[in-house]
PDB file of N, CA and C in Angstrom:
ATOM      1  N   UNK A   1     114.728  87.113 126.348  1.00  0.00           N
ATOM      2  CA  UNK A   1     115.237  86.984 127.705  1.00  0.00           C
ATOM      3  C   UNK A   1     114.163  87.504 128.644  1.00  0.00           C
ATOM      4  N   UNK A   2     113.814  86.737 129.624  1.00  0.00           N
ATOM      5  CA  UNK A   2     112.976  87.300 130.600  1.00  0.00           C
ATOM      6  C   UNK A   2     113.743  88.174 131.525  1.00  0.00           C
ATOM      7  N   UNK A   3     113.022  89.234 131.602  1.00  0.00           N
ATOM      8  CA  UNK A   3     114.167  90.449 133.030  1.00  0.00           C
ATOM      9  C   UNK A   3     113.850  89.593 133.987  1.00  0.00           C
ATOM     10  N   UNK A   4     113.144  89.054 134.232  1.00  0.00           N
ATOM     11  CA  UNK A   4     113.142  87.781 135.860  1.00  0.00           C
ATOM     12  C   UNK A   4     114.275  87.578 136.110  1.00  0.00           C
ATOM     13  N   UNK A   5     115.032  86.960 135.302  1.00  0.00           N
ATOM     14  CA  UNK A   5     116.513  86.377 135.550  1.00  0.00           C
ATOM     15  C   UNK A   5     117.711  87.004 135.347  1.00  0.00           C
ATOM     16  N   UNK A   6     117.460  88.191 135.572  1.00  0.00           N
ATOM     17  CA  UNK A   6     118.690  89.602 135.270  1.00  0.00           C
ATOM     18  C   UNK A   6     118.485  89.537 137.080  1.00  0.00           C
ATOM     19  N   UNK A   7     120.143  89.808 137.431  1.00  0.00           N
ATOM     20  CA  UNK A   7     120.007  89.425 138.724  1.00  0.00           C
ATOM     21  C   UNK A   7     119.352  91.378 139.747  1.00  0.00           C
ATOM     22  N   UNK A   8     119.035  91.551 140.296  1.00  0.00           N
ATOM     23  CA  UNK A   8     118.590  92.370 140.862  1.00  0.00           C
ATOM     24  C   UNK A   8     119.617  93.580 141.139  1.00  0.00           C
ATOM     25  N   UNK A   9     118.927  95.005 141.173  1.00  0.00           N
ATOM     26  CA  UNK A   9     120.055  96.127 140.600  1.00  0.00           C
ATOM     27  C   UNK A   9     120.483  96.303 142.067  1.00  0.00           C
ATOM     28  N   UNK A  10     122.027  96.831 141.754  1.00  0.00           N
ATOM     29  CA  UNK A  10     122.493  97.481 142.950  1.00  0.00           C
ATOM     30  C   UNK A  10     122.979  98.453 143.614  1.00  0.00           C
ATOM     31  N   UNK A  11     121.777  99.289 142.075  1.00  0.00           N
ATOM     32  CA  UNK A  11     121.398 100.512 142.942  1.00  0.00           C
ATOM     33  C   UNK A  11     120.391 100.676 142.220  1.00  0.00           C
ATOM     34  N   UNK A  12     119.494 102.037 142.932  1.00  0.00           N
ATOM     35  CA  UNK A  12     118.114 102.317 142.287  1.00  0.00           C
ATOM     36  C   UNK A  12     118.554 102.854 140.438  1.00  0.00           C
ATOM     37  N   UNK A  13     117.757 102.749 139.737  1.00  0.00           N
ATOM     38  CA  UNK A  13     117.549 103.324 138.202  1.00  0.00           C
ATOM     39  C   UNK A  13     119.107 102.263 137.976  1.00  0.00           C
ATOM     40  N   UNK A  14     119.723 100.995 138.097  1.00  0.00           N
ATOM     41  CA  UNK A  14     120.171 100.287 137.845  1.00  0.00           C
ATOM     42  C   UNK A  14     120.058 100.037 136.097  1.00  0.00           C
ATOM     43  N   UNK A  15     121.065 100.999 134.889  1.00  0.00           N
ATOM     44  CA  UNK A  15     120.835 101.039 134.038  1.00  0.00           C
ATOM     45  C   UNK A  15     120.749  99.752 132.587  1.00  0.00           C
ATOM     46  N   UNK A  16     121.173  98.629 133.762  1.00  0.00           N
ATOM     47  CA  UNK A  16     121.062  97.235 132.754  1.00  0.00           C
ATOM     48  C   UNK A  16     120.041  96.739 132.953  1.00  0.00           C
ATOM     49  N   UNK A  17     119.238  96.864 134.300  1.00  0.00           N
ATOM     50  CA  UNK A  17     117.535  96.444 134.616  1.00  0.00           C
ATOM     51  C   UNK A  17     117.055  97.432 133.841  1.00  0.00           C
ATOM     52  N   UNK A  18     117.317  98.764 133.728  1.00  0.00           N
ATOM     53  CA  UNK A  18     116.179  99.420 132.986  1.00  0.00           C
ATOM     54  C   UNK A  18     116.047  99.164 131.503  1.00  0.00           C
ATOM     55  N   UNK A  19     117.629  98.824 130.740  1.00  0.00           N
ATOM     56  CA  UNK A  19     117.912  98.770 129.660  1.00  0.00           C
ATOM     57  C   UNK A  19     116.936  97.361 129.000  1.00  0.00           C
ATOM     58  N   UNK A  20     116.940  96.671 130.034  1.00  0.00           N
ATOM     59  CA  UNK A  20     116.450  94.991 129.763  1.00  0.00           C
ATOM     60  C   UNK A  20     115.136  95.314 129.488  1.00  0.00           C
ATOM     61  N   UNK A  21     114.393  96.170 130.272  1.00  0.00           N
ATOM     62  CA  UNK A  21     112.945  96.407 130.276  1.00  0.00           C
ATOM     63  C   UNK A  21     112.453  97.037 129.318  1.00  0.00           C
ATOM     64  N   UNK A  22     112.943  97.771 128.582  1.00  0.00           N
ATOM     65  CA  UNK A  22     112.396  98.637 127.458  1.00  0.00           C
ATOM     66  C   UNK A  22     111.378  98.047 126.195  1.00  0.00           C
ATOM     67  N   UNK A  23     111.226  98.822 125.856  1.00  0.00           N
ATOM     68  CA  UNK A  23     110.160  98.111 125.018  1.00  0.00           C
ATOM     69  C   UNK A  23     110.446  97.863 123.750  1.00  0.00           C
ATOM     70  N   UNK A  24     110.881  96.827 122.679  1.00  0.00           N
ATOM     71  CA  UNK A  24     111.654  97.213 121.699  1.00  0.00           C
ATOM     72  C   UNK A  24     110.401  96.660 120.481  1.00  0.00           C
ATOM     73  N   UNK A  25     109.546  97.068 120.944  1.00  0.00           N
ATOM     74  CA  UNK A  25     108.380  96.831 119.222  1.00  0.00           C
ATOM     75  C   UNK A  25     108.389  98.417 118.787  1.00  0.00           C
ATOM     76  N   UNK A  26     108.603  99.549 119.479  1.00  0.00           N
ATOM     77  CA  UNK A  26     108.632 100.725 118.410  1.00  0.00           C
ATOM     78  C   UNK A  26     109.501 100.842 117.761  1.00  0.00           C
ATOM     79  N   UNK A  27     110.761 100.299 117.849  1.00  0.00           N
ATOM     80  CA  UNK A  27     111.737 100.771 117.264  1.00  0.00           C
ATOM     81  C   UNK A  27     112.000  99.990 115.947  1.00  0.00           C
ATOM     82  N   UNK A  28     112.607 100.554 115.302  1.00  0.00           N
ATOM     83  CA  UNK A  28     112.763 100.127 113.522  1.00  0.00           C
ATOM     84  C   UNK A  28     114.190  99.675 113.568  1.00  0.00           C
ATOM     85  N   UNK A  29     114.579  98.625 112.329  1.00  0.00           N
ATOM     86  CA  UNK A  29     115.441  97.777 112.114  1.00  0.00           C
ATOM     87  C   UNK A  29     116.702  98.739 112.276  1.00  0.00           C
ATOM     88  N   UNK A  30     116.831  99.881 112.094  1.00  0.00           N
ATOM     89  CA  UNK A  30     118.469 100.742 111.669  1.00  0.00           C
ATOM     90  C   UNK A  30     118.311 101.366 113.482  1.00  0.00           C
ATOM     91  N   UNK A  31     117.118 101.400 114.021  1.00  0.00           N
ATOM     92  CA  UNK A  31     117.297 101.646 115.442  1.00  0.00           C
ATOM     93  C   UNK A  31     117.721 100.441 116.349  1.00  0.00           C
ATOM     94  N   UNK A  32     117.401  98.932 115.861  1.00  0.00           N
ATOM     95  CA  UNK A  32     117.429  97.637 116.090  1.00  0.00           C
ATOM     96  C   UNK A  32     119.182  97.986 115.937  1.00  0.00           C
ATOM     97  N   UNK A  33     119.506  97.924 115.141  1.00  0.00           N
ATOM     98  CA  UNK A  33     120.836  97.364 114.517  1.00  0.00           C
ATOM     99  C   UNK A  33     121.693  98.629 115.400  1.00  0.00           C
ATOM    100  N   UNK A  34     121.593  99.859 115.730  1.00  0.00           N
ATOM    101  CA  UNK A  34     122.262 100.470 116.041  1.00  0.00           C
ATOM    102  C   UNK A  34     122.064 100.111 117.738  1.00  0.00           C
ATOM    103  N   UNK A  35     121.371  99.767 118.058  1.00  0.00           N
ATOM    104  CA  UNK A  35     121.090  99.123 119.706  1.00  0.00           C
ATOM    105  C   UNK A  35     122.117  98.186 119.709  1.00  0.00           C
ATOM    106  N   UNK A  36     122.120  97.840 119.047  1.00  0.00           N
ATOM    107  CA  UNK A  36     122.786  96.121 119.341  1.00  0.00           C
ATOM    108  C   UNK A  36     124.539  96.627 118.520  1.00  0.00           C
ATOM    109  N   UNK A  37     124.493  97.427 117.822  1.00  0.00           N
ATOM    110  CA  UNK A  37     125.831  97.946 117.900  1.00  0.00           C
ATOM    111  C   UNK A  37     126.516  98.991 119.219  1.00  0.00           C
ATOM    112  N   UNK A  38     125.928  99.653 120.070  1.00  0.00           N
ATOM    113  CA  UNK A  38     125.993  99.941 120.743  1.00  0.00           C
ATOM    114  C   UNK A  38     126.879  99.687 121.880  1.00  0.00           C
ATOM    115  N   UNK A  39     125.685  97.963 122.051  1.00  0.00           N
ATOM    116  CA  UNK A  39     125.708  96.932 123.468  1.00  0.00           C
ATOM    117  C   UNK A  39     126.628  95.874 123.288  1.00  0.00           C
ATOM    118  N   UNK A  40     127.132  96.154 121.750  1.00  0.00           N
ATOM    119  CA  UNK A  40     128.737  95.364 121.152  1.00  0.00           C
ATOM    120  C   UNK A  40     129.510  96.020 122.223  1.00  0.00           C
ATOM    121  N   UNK A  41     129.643  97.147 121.713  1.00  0.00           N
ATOM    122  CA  UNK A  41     130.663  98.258 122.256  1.00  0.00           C
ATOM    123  C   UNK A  41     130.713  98.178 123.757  1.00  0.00           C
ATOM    124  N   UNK A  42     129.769  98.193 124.502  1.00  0.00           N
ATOM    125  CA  UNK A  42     129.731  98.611 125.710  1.00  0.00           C
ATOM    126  C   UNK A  42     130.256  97.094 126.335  1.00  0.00           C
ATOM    127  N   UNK A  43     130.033  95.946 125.825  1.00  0.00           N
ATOM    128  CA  UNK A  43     130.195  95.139 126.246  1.00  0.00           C
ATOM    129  C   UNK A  43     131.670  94.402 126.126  1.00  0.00           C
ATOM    130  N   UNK A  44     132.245  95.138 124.979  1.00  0.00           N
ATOM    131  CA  UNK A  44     133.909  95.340 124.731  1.00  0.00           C
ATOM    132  C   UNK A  44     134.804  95.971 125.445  1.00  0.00           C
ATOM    133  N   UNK A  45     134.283  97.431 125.700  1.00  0.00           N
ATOM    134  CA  UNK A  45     134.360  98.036 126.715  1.00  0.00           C
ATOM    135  C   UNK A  45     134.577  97.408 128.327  1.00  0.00           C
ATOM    136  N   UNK A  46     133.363  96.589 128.935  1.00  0.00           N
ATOM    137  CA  UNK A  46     133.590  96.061 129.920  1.00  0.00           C
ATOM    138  C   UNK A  46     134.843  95.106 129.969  1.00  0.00           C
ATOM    139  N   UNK A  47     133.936  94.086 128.508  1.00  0.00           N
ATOM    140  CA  UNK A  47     135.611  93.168 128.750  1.00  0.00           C
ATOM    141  C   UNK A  47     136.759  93.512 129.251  1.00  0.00           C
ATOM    142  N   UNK A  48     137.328  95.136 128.396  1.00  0.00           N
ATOM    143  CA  UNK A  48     138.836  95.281 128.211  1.00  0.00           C
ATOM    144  C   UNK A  48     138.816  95.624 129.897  1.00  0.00           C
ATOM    145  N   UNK A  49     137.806  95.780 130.474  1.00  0.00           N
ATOM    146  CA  UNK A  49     138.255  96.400 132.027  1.00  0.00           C
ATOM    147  C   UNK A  49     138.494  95.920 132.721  1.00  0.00           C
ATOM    148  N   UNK A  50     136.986  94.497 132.519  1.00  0.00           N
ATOM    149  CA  UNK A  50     137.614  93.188 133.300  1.00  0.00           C
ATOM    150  C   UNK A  50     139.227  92.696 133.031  1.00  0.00           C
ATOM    151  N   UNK A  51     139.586  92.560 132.141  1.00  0.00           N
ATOM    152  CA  UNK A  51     141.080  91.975 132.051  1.00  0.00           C
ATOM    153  C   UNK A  51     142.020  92.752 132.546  1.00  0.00           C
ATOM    154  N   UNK A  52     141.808  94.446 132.596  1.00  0.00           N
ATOM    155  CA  UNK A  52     142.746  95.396 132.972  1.00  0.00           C
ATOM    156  C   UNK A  52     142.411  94.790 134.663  1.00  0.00           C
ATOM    157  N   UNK A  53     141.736  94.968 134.923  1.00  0.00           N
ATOM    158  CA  UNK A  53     141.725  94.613 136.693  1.00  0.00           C
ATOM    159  C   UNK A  53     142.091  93.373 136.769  1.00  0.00           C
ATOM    160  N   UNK A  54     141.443  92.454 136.201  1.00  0.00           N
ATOM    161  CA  UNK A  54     141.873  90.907 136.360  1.00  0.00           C
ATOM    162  C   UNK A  54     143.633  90.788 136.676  1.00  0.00           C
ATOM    163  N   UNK A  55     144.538  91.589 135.615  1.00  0.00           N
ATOM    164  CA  UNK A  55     145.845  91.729 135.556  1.00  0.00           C
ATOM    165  C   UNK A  55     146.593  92.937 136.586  1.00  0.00           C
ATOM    166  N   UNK A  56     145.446  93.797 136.416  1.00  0.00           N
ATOM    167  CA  UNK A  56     146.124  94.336 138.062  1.00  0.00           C
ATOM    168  C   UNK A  56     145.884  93.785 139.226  1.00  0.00           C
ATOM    169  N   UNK A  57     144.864  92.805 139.359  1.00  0.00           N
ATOM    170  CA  UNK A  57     144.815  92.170 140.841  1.00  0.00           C
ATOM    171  C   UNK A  57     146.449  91.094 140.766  1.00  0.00           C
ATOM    172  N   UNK A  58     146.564  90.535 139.816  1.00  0.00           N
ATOM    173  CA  UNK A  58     147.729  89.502 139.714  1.00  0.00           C
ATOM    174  C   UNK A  58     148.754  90.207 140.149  1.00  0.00           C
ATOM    175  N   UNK A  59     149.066  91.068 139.183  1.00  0.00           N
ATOM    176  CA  UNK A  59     150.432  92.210 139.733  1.00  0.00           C
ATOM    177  C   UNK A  59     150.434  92.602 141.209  1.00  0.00           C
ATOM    178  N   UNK A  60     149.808  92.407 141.928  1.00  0.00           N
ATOM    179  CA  UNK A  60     148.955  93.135 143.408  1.00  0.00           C
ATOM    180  C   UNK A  60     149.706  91.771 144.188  1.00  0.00           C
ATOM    181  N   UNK A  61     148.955  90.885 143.730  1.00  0.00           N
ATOM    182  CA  UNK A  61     148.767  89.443 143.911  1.00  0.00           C
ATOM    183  C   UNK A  61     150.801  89.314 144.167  1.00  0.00           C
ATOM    184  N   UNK A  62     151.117  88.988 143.380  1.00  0.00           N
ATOM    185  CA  UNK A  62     152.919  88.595 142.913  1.00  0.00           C
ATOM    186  C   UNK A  62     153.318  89.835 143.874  1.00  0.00           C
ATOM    187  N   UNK A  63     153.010  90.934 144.164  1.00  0.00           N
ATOM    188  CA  UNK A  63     153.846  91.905 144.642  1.00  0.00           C
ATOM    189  C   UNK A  63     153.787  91.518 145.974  1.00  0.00           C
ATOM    190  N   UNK A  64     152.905  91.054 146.395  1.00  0.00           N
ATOM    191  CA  UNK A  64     152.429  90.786 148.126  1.00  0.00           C
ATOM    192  C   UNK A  64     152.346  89.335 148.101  1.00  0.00           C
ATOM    193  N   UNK A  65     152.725  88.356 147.602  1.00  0.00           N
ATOM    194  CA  UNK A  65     153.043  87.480 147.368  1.00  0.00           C
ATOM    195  C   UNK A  65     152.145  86.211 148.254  1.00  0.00           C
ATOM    196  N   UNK A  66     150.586  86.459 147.690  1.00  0.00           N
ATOM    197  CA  UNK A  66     149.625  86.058 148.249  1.00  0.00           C
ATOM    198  C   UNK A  66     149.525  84.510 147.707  1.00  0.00           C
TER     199      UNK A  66
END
């Protein structure tokens, strides 16, 4: 992935621009594999939040009957 096309941070030390940039030739396969188990997680994580808000905007939504 080129960081070119990671859209621009929105705020300074923006930790998914920095994360993108790193350098990953030092690191070894069980450091490889635990990165990317990690960025499973974190990215599961987001999901479940997106849907928790997604479903509280609806409830919001139906209550005020937009």
């Amino acid at each position: 992935m080129d960081t070119d096309d990671i859209a621009p941070p929105r705020w300074p030390g923006d930790p998914v621009l920095l994360l993108a940039r790193q350098d990953l030739d030092p690191l070894s396969i069980a450091e490889l594999d635990a990165r990317i188990a990690a960025l499973e997680a974190e990215i599961e994580r987001t999901r479940q939040h997106r849907s928790r808000t997604v479903n509280h905007r609806a409830i919001a939504d139906a209550l005020f009957k937009r």
